[in-house]
Protein backbone atom coordinates (compact mmCIF):
# COMPACT_ATOMS: atom_id res chain seq x y z
CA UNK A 1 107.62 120.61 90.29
CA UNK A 2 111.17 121.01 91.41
CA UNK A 3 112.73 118.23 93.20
CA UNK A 4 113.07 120.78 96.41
CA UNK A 5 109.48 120.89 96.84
CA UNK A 6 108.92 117.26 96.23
CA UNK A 7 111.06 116.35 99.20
CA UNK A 8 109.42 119.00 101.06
CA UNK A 9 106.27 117.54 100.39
CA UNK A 10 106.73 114.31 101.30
CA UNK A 11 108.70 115.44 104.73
CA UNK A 12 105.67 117.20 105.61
CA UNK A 13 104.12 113.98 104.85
CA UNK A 14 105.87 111.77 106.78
CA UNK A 15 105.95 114.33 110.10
CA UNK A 16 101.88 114.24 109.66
CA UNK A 17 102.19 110.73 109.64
CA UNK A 18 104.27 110.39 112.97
CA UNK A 19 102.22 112.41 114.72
CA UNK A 20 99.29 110.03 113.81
CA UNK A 21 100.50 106.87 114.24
CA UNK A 22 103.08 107.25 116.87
CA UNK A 23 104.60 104.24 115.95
CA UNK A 24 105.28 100.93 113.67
CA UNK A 25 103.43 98.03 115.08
CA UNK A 26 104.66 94.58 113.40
CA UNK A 27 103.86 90.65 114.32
CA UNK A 28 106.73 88.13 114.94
CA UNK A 29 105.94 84.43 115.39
CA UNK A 30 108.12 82.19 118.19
CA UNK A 31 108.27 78.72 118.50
CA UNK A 32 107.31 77.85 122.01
CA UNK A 33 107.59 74.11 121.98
CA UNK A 34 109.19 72.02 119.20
CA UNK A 35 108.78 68.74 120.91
CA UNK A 36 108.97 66.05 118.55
CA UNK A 37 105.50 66.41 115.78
CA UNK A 38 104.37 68.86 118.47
CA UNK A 39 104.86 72.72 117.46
CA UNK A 40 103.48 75.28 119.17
CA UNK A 41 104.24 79.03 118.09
CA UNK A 42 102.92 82.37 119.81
CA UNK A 43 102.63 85.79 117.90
CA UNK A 44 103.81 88.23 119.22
CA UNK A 45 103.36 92.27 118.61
CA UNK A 46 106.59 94.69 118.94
CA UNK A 47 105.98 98.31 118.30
CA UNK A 48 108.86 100.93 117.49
CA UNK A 49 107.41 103.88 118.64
CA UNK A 50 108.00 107.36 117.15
CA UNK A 51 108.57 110.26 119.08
CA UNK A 52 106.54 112.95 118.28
CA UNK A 53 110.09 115.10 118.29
CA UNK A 54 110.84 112.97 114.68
CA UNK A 55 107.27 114.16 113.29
CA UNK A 56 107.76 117.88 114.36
CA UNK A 57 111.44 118.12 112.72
CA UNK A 58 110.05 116.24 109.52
CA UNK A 59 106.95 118.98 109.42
CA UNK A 60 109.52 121.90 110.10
CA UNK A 61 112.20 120.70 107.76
CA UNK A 62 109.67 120.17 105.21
CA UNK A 63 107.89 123.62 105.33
CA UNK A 64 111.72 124.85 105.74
CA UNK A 65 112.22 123.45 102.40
CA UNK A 66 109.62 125.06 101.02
CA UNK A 67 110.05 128.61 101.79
CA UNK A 68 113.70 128.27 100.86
CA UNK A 69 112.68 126.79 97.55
CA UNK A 70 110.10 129.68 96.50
CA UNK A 71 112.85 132.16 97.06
CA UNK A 72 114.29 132.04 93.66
């Protein structure tokens, strides 16, 4: 396969995949108290969220790629 359609590929991919997930979800810990032996932390969950804008520019860029590629 030609490196043209590989990136295509995986654009198409990766705009599938925003549309599912909508977002990246990951888990900090904080220290809440630190008093002496006494340490108490708290998780806590931050999401960057993905518009669905980035997942419909991936799927046309991708699909873009591809019809440009199968020209030659």
């Amino acid at each position: 396969m030609r490196p043209k359609n590989i990136l295509a590929i995986i654009l198409i991919a990766i705009g599938i995949a925003a549309f599912a997930y909508q977002g990246i979800s990951y888990t900090t810990r904080d220290k809440v108290v630190d008093v002496g032996p006494i340490h108490l932390t708290a998780d806590k969950t931050n999401t960057i969220p993905l518009s669905p804008f980035v997942g419909a520019v991936a799927i046309v860029g991708g699909i873009v790629l591809l019809v440009v590629g199968n020209k030659k």
